[in-house]
PDB file of N, CA and C in Angstrom:
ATOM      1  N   UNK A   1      64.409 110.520  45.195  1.00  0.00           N
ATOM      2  CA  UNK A   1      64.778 109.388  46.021  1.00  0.00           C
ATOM      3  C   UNK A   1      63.506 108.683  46.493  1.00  0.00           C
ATOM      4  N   UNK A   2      63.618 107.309  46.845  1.00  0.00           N
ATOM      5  CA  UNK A   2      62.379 106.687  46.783  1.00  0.00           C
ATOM      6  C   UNK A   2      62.171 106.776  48.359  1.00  0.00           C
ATOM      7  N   UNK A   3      60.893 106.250  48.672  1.00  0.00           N
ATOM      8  CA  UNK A   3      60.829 106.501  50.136  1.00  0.00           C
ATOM      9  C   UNK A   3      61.495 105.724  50.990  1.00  0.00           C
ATOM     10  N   UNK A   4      62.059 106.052  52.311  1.00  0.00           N
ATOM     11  CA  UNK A   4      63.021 104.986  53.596  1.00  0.00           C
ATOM     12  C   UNK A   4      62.283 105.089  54.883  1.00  0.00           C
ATOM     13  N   UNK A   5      62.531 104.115  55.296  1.00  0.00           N
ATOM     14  CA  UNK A   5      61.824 104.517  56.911  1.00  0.00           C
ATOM     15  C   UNK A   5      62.688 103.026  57.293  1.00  0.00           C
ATOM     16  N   UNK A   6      62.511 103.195  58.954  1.00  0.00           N
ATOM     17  CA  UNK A   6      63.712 103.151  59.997  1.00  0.00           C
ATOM     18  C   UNK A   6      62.842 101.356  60.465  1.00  0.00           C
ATOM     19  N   UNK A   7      63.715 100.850  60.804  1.00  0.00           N
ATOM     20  CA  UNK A   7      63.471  99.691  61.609  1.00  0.00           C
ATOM     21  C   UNK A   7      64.060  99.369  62.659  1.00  0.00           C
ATOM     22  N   UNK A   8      63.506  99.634  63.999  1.00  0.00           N
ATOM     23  CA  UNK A   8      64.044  99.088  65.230  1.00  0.00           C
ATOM     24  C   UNK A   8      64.868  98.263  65.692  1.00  0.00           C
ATOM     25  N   UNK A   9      66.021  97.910  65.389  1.00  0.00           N
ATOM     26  CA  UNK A   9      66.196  96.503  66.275  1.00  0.00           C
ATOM     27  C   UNK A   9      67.435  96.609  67.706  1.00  0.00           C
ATOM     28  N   UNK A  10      66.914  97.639  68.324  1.00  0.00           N
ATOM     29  CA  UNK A  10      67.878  97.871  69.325  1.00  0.00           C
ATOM     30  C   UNK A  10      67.282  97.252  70.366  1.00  0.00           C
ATOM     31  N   UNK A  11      68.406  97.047  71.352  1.00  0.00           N
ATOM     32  CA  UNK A  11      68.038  96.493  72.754  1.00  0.00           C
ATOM     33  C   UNK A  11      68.632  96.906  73.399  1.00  0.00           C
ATOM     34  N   UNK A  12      67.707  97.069  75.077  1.00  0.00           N
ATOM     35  CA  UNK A  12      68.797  98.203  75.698  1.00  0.00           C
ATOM     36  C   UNK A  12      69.152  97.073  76.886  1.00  0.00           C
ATOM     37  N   UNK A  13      69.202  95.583  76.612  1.00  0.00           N
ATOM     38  CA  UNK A  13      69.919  94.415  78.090  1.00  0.00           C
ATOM     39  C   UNK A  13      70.363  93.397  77.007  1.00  0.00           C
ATOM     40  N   UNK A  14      70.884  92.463  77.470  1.00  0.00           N
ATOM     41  CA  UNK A  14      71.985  91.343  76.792  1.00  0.00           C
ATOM     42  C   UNK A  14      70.513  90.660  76.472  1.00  0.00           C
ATOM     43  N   UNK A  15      70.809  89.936  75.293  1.00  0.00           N
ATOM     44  CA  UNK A  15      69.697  89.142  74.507  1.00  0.00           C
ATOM     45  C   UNK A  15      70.540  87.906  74.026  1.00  0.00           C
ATOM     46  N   UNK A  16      69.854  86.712  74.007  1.00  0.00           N
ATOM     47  CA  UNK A  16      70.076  85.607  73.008  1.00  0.00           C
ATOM     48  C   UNK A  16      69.327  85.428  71.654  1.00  0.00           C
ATOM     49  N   UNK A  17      70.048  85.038  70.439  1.00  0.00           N
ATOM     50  CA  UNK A  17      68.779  84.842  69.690  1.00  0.00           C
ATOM     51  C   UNK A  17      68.191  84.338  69.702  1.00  0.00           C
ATOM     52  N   UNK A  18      67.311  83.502  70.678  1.00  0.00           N
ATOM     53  CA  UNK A  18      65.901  83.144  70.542  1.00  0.00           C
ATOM     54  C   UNK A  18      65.268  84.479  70.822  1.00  0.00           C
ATOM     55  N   UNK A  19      65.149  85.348  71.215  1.00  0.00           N
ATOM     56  CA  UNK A  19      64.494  86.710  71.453  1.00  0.00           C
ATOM     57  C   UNK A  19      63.758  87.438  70.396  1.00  0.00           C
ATOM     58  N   UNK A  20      62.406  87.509  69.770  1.00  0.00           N
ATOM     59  CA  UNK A  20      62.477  87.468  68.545  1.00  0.00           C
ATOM     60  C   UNK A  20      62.620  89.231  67.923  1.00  0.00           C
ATOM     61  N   UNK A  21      63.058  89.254  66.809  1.00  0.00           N
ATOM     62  CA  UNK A  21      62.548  90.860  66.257  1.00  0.00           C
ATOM     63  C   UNK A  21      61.505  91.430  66.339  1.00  0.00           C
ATOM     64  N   UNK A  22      61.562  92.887  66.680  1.00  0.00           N
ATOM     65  CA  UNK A  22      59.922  93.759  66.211  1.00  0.00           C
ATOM     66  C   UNK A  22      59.065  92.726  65.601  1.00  0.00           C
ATOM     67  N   UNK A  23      58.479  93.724  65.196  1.00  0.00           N
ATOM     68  CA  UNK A  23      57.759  93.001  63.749  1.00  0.00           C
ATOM     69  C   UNK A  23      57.863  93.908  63.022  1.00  0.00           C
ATOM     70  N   UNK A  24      57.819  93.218  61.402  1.00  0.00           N
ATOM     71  CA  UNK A  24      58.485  94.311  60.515  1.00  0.00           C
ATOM     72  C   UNK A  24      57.810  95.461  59.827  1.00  0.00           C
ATOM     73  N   UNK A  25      58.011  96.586  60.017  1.00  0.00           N
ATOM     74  CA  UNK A  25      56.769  97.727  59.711  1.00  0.00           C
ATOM     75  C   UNK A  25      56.100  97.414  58.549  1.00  0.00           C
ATOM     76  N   UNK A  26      55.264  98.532  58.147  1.00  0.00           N
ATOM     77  CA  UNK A  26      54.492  98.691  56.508  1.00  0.00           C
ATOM     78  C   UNK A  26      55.592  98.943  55.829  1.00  0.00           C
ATOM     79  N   UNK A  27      55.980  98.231  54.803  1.00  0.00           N
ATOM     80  CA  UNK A  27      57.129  99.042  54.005  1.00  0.00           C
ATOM     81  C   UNK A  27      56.228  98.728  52.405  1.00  0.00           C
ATOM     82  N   UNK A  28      56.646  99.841  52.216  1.00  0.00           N
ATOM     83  CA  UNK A  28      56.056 100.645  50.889  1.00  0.00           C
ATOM     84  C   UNK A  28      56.938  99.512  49.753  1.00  0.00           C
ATOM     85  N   UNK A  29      56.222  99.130  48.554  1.00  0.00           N
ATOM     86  CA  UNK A  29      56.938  98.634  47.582  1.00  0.00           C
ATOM     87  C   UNK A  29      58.264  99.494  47.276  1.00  0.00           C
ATOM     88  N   UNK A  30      59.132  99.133  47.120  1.00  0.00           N
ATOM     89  CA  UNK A  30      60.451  99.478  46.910  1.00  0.00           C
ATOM     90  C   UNK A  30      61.702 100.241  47.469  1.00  0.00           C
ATOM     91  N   UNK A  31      60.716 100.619  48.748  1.00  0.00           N
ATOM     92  CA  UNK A  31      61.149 101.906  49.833  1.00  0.00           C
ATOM     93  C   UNK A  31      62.540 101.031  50.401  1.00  0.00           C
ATOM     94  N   UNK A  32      63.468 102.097  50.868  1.00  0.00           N
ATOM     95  CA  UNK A  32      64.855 101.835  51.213  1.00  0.00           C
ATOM     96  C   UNK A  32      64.301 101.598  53.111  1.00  0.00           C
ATOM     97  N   UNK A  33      64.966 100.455  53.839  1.00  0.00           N
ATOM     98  CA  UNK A  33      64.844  99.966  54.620  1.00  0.00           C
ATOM     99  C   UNK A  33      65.828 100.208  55.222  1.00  0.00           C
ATOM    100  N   UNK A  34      65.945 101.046  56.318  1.00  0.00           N
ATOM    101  CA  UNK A  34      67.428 101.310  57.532  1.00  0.00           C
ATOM    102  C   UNK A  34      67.088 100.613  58.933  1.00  0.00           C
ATOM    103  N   UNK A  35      68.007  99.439  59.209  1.00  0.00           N
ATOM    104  CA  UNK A  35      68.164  98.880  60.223  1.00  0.00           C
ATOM    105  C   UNK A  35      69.061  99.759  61.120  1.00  0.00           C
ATOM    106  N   UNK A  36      68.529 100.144  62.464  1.00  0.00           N
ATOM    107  CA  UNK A  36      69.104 100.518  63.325  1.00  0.00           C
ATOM    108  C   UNK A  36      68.523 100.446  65.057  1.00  0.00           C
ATOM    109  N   UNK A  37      70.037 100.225  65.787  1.00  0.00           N
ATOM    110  CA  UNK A  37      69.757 100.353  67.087  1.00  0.00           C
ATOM    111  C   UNK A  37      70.870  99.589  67.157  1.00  0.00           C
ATOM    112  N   UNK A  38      70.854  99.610  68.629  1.00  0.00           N
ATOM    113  CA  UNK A  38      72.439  98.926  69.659  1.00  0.00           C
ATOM    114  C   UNK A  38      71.947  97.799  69.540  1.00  0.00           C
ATOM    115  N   UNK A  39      72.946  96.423  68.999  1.00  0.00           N
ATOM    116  CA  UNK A  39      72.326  95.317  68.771  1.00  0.00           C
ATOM    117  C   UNK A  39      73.619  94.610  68.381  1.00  0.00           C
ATOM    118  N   UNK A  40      73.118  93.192  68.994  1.00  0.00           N
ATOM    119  CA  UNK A  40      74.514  92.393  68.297  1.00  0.00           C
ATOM    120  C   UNK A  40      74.584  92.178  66.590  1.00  0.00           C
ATOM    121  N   UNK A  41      75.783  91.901  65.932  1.00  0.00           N
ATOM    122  CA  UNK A  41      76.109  91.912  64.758  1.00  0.00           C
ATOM    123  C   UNK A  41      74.933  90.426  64.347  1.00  0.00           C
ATOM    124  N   UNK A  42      74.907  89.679  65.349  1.00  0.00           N
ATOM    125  CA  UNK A  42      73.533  88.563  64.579  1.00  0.00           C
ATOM    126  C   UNK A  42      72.670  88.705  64.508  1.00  0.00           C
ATOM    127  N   UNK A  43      71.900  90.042  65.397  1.00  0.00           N
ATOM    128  CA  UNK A  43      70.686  90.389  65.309  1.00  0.00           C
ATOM    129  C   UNK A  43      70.532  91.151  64.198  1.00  0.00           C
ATOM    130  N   UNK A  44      71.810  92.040  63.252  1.00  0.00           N
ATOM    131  CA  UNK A  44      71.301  92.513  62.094  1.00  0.00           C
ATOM    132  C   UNK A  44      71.323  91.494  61.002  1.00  0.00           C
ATOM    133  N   UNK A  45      71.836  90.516  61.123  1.00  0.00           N
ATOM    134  CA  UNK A  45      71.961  89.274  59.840  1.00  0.00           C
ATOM    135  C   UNK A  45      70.113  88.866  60.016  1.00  0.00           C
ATOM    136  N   UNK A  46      70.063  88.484  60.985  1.00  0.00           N
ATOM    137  CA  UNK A  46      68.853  87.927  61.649  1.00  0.00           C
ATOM    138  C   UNK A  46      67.281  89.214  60.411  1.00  0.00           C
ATOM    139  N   UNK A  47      67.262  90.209  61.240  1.00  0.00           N
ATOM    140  CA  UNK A  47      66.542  91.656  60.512  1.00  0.00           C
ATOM    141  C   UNK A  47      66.818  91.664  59.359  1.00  0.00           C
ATOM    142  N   UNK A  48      67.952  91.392  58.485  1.00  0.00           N
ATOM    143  CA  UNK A  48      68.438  91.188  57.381  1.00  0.00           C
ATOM    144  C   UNK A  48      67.704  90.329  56.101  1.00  0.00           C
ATOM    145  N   UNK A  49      67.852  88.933  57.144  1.00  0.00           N
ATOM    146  CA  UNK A  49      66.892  87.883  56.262  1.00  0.00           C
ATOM    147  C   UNK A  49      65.909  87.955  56.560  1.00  0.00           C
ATOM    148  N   UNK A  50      64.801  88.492  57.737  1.00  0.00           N
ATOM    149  CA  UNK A  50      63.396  88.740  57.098  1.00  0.00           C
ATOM    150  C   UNK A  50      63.047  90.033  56.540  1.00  0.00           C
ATOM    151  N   UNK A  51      63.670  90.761  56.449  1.00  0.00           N
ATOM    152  CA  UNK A  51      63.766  91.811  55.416  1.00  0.00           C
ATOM    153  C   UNK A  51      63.426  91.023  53.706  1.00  0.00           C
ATOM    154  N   UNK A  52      64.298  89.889  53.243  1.00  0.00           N
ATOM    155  CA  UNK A  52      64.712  89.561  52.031  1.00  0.00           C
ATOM    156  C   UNK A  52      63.324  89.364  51.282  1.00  0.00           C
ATOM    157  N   UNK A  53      62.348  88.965  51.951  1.00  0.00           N
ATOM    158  CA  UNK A  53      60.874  88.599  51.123  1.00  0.00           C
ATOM    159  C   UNK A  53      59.974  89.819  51.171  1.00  0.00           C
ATOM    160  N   UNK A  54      60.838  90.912  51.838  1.00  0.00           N
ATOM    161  CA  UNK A  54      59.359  91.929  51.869  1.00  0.00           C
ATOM    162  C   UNK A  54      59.511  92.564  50.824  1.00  0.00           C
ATOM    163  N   UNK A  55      58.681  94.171  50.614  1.00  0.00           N
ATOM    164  CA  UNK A  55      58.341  94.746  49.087  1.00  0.00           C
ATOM    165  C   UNK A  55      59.999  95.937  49.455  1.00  0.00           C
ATOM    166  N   UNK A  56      60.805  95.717  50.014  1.00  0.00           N
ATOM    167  CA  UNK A  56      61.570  96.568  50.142  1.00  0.00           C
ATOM    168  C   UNK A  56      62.300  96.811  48.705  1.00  0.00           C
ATOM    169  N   UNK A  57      63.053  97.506  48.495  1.00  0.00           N
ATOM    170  CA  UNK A  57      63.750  97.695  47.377  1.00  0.00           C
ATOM    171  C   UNK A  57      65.585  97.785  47.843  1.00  0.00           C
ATOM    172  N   UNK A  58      65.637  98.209  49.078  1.00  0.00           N
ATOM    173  CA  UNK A  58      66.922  97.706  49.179  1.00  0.00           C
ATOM    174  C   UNK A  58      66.669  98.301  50.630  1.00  0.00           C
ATOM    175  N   UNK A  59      67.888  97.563  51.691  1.00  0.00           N
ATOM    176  CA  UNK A  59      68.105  97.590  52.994  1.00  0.00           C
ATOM    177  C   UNK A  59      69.595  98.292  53.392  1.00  0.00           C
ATOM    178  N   UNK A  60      69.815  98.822  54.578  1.00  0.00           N
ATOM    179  CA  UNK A  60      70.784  99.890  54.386  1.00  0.00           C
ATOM    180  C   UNK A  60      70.634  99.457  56.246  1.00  0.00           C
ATOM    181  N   UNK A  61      72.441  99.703  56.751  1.00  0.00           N
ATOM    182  CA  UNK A  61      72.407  99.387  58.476  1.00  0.00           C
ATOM    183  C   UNK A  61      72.431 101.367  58.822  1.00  0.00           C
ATOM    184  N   UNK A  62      72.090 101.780  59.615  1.00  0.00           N
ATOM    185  CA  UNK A  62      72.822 103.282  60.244  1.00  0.00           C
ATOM    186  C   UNK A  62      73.885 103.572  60.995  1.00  0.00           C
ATOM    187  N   UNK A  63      74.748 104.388  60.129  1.00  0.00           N
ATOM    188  CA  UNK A  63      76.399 104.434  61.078  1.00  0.00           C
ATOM    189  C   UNK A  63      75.872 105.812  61.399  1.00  0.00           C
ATOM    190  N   UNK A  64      76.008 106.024  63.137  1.00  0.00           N
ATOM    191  CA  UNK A  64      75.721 107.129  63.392  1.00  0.00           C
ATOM    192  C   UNK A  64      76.874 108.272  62.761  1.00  0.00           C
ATOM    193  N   UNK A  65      77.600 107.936  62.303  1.00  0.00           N
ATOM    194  CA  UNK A  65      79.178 108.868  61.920  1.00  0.00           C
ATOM    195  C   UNK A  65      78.773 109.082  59.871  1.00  0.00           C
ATOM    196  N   UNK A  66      78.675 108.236  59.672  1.00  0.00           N
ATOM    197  CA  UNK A  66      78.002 107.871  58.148  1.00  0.00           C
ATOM    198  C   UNK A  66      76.786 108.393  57.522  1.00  0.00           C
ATOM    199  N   UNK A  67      75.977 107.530  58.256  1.00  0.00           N
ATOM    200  CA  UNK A  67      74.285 107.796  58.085  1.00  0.00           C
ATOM    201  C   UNK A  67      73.587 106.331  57.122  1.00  0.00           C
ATOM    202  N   UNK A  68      72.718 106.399  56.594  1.00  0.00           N
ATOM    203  CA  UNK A  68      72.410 104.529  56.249  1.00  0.00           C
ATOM    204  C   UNK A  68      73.439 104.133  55.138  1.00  0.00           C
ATOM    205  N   UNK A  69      74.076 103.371  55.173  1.00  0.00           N
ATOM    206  CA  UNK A  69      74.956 102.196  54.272  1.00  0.00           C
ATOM    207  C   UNK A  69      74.168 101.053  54.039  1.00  0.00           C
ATOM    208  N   UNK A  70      74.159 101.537  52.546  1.00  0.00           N
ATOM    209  CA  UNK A  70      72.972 100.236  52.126  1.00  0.00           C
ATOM    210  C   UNK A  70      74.179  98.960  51.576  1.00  0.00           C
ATOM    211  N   UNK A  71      73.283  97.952  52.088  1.00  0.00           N
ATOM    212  CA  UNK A  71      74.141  96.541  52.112  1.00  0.00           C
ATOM    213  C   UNK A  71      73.206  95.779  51.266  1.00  0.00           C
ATOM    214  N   UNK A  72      72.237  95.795  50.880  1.00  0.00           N
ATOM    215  CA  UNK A  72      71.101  95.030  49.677  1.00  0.00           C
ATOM    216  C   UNK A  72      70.664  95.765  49.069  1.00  0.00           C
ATOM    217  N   UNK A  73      70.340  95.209  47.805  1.00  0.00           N
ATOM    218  CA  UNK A  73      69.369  96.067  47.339  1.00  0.00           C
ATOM    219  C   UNK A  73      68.680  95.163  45.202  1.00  0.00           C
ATOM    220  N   UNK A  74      67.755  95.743  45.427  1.00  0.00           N
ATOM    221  CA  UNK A  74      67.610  94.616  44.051  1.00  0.00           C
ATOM    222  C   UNK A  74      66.520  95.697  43.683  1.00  0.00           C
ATOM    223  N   UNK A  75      67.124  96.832  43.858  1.00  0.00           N
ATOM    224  CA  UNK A  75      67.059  98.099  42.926  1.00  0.00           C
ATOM    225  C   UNK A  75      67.621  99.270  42.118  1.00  0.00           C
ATOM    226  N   UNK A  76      67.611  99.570  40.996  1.00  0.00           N
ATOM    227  CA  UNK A  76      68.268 100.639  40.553  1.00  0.00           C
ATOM    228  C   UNK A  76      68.845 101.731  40.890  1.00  0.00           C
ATOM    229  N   UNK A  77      67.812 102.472  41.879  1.00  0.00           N
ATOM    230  CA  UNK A  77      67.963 103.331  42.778  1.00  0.00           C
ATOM    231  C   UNK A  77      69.060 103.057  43.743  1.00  0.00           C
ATOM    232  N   UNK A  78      68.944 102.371  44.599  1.00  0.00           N
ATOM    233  CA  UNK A  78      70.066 102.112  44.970  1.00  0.00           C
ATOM    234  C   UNK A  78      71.413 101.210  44.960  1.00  0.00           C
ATOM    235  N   UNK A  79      72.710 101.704  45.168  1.00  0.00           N
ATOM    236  CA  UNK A  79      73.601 100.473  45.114  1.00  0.00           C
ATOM    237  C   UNK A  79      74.552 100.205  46.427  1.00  0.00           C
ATOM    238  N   UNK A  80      75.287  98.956  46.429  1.00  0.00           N
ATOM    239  CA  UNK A  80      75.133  98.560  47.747  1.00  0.00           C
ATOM    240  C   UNK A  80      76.585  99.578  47.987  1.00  0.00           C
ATOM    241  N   UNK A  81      76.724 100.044  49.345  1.00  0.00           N
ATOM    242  CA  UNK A  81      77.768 100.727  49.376  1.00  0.00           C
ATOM    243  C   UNK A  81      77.944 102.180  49.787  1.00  0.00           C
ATOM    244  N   UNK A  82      76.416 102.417  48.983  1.00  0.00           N
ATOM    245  CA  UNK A  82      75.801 104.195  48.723  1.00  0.00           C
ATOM    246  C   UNK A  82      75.444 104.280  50.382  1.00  0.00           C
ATOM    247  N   UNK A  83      75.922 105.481  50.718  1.00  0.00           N
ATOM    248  CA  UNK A  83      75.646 106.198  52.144  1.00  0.00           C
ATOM    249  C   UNK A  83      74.603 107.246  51.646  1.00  0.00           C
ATOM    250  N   UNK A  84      73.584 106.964  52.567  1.00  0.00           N
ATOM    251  CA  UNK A  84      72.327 108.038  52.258  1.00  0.00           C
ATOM    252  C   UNK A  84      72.346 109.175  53.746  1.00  0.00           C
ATOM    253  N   UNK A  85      72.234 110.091  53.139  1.00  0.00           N
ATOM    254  CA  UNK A  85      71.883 111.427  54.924  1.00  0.00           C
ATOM    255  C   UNK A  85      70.409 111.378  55.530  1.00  0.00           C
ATOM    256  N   UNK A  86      70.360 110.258  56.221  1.00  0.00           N
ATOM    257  CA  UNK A  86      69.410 110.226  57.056  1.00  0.00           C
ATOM    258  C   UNK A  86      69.408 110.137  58.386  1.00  0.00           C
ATOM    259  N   UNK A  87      68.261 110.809  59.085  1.00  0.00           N
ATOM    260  CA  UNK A  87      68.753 110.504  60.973  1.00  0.00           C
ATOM    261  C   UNK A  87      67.704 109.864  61.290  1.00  0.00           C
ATOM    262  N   UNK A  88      67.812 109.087  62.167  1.00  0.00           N
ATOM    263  CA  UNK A  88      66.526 108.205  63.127  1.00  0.00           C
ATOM    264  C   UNK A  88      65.994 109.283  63.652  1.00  0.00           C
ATOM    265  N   UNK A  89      64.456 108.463  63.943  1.00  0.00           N
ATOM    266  CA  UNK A  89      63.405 109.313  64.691  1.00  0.00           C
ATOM    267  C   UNK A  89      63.834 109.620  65.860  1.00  0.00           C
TER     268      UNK A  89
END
């Protein structure tokens, strides 16, 4: 499996989107990207599309009940749909 690592986008008080995202970690050419944290459903569309230009290989949200559900991907390795067993830091 190729490498994944976690992306922040939780907030712990009410936000508008002008509020901007993290900033987006080192991500390894092709590495699987898991968006997670308590966050409105626009803030993951939002994390979503600047995700789309980086070296990721596919992006995945975290269902704490699930584990990452990848929703992109424009790699072999993964397909969209696939639940991976991973836990946040």
């Amino acid at each position: 499996m190729a490498e994944h690592l976690f992306y922040s986008i939780g907030v712990d008080h009410p936000i508008l989107p002008a509020e901007p995202l993290p900033p987006l970690p080192e991500i390894p050419r092709g590495a699987l990207v898991v968006l997670e944290g308590r966050a409105p459903i626009w803030r993951y569309g939002l994390a979503q599309h600047a995700l789309h230009g980086s070296p990721a290989g596919a992006v995945a949200v975290y269902d704490p009940r699930l584990g990452a559900v990848v929703v992109v991907t424009h790699s072999p390795e993964w397909r969209e749909g696939q639940v991976v067993d991973v836990t946040p830091p």
